[in-house]
C-alpha atoms as a PDB file:
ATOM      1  CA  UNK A   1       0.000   0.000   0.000  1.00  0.00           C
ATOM      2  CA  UNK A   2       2.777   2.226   0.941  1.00  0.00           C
ATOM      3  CA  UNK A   3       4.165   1.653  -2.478  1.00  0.00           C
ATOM      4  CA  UNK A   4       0.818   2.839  -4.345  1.00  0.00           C
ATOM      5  CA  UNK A   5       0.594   5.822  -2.498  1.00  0.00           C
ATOM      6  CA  UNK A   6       4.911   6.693  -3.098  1.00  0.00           C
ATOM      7  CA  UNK A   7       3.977   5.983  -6.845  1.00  0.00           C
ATOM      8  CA  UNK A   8       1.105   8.419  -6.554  1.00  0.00           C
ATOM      9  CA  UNK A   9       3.215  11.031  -4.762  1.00  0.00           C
ATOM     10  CA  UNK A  10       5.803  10.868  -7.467  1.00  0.00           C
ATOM     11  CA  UNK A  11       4.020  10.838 -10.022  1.00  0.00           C
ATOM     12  CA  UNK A  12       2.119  14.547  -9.050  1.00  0.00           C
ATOM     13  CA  UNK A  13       5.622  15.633  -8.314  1.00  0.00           C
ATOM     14  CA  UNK A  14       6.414  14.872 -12.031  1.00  0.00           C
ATOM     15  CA  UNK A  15       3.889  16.244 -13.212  1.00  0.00           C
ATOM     16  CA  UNK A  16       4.579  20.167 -11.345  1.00  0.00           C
ATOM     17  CA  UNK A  17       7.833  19.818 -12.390  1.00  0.00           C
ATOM     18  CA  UNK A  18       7.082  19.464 -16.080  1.00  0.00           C
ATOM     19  CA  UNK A  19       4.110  21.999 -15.644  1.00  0.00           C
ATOM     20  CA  UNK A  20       6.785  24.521 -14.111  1.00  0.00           C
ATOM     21  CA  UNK A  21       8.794  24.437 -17.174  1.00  0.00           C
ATOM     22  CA  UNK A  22       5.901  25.744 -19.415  1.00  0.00           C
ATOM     23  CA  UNK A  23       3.989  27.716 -17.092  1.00  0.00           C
ATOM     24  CA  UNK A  24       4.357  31.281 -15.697  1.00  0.00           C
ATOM     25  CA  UNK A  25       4.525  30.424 -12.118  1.00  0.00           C
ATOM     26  CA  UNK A  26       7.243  28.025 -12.729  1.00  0.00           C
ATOM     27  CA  UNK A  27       9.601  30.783 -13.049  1.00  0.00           C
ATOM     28  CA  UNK A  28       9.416  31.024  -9.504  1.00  0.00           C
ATOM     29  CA  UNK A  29      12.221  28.476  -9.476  1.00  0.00           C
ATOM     30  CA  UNK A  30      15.569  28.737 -10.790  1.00  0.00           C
ATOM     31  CA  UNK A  31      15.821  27.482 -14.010  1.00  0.00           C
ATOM     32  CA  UNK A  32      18.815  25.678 -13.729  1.00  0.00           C
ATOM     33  CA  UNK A  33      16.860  23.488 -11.123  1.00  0.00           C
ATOM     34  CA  UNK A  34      13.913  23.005 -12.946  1.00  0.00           C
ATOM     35  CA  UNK A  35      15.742  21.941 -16.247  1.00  0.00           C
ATOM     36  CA  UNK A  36      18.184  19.173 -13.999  1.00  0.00           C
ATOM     37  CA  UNK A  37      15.035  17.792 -12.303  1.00  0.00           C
ATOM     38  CA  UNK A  38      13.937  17.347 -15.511  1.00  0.00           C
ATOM     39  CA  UNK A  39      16.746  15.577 -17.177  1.00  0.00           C
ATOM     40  CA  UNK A  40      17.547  13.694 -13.952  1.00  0.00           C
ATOM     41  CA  UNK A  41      13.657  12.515 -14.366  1.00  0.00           C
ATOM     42  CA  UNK A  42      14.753  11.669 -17.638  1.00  0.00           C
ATOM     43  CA  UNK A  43      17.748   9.540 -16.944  1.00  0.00           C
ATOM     44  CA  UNK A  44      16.039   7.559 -14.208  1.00  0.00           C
ATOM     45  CA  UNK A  45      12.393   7.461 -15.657  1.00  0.00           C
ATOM     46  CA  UNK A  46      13.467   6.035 -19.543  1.00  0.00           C
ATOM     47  CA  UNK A  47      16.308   3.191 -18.631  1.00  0.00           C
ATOM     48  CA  UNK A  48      14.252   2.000 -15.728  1.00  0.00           C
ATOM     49  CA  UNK A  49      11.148   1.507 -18.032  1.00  0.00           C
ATOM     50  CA  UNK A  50      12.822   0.017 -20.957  1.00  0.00           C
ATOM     51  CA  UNK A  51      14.670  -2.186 -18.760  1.00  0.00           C
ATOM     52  CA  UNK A  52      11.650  -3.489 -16.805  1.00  0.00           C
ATOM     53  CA  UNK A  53       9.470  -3.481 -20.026  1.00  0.00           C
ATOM     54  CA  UNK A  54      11.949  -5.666 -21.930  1.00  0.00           C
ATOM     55  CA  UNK A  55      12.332  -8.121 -18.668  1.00  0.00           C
ATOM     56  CA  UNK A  56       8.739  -8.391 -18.624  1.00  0.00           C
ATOM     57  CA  UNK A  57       8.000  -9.014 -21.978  1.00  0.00           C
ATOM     58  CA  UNK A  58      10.542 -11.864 -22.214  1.00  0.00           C
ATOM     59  CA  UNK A  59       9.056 -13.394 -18.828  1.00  0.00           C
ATOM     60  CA  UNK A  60       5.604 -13.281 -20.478  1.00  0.00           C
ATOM     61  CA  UNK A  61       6.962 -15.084 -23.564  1.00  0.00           C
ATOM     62  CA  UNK A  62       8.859 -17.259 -21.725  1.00  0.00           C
ATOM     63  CA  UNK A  63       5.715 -18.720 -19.516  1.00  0.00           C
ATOM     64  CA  UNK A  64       7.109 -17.479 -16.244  1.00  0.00           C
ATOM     65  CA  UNK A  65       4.719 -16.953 -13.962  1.00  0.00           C
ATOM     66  CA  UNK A  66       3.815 -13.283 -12.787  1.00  0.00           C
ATOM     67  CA  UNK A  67       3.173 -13.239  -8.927  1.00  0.00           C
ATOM     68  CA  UNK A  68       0.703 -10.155  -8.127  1.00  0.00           C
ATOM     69  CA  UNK A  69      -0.617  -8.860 -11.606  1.00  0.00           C
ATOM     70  CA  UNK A  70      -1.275 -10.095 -15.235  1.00  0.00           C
ATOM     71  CA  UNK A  71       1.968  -9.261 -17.627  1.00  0.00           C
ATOM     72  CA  UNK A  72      -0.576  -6.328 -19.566  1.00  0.00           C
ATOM     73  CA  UNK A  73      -0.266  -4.230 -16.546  1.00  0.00           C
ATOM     74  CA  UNK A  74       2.819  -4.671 -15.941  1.00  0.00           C
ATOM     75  CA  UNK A  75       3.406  -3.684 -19.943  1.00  0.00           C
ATOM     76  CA  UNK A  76       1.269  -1.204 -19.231  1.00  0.00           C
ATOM     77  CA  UNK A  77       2.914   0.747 -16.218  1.00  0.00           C
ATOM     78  CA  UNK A  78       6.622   0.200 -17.936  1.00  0.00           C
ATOM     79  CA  UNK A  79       5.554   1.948 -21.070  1.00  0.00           C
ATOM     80  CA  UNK A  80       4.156   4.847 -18.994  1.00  0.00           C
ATOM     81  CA  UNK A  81       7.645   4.796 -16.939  1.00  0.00           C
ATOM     82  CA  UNK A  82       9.281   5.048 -20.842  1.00  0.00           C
ATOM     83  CA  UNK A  83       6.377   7.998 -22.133  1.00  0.00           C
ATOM     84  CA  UNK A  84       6.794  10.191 -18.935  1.00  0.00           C
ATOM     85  CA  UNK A  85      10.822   9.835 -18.639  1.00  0.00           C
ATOM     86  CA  UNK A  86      11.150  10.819 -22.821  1.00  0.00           C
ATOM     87  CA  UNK A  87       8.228  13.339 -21.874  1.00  0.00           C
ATOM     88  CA  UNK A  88      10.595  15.361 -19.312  1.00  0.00           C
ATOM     89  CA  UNK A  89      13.622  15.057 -22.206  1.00  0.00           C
ATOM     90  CA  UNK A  90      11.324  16.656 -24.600  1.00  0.00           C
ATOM     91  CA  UNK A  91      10.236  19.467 -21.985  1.00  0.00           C
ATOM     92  CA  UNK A  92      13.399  20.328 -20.773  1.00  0.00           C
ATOM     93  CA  UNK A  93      15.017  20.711 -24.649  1.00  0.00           C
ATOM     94  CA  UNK A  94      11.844  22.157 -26.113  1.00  0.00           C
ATOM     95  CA  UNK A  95      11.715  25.138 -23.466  1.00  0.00           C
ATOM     96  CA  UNK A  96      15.589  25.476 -23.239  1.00  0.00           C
ATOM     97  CA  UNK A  97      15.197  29.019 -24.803  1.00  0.00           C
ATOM     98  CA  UNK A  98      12.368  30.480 -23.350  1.00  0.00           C
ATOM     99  CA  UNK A  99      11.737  34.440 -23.676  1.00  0.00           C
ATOM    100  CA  UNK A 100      11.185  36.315 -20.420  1.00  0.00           C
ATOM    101  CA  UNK A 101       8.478  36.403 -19.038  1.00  0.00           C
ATOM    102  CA  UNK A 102       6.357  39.527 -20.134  1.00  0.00           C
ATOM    103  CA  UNK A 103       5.833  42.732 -18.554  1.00  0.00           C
ATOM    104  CA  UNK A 104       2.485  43.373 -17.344  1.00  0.00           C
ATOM    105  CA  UNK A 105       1.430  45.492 -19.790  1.00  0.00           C
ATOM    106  CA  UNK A 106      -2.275  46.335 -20.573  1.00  0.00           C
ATOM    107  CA  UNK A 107      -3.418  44.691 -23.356  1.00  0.00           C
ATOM    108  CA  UNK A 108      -5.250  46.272 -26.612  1.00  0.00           C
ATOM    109  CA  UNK A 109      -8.012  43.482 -27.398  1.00  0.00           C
ATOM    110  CA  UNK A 110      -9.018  45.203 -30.198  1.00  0.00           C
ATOM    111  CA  UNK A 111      -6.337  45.864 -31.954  1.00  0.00           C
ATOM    112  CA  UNK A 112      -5.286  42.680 -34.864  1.00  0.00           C
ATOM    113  CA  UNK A 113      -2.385  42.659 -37.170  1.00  0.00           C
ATOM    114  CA  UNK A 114      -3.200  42.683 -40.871  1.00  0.00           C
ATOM    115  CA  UNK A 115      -2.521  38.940 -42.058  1.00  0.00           C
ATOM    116  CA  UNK A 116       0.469  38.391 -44.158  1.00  0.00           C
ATOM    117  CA  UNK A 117      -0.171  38.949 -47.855  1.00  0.00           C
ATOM    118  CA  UNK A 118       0.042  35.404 -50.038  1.00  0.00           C
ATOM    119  CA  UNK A 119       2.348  36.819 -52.336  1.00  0.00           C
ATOM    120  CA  UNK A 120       4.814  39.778 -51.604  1.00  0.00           C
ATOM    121  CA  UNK A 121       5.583  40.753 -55.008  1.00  0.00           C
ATOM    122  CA  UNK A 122       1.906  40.977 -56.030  1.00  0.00           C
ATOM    123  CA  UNK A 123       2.172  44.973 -54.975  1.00  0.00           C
ATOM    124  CA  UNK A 124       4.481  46.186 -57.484  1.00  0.00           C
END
């Protein structure tokens, strides 16, 4: 039970620390931190899955028997260990050049830019 409730845990802590590297109050944090959690989460999160997704997928061809769960679930929570460990990779290099955050400046909500035109050299 203890385990279910750690997974639980870690799993919401994954989750603020990808949402802190695309949301506004995430800036709260030094970057620096935020981006090593990530790739930390990354180098922990991806081997362990593919590791434990590839020993259970033999064991489940093999006939070895599983002792809590059917071999699906275990599948299943290995391949989430692999999506949410290449999920932080992808975070932490997508946002790796993020623009400051903006002033608070009021905003003109009716004001639109003209679209571009379709061809440029229609004018002359």
């Amino acid at each position: 039970m203890i385990a279910l409730w750690g997974t639980v845990l870690l799993a919401l802590l994954a989750g603020a620390i990808l949402l802190s590297l695309v949301q506004p109050w995430g800036r709260r944090l030094p970057r620096r931190l935020r981006v090593s959690l990530a790739w930390m989460g990354f180098a922990v999160m991806t081997p362990l899955g593919l590791l434990s997704l590839s020993d259970t997928i033999t064991d489940a061809v093999s006939g070895n028997p599983f002792p809590l769960l059917t071999p699906a679930i275990y599948i299943y929570v290995y391949a989430c260990f692999v999506v949410l460990g290449l999920s932080f990779a992808v975070t932490a290099w997508r946002t790796r050049e993020l623009p400051p955050a903006p002033a608070s400046a009021p905003s003109r909500p009716g004001r639109r830019l003209a679209p571009p035109l379709a061809n440029p050299q229609e004018d002359r």
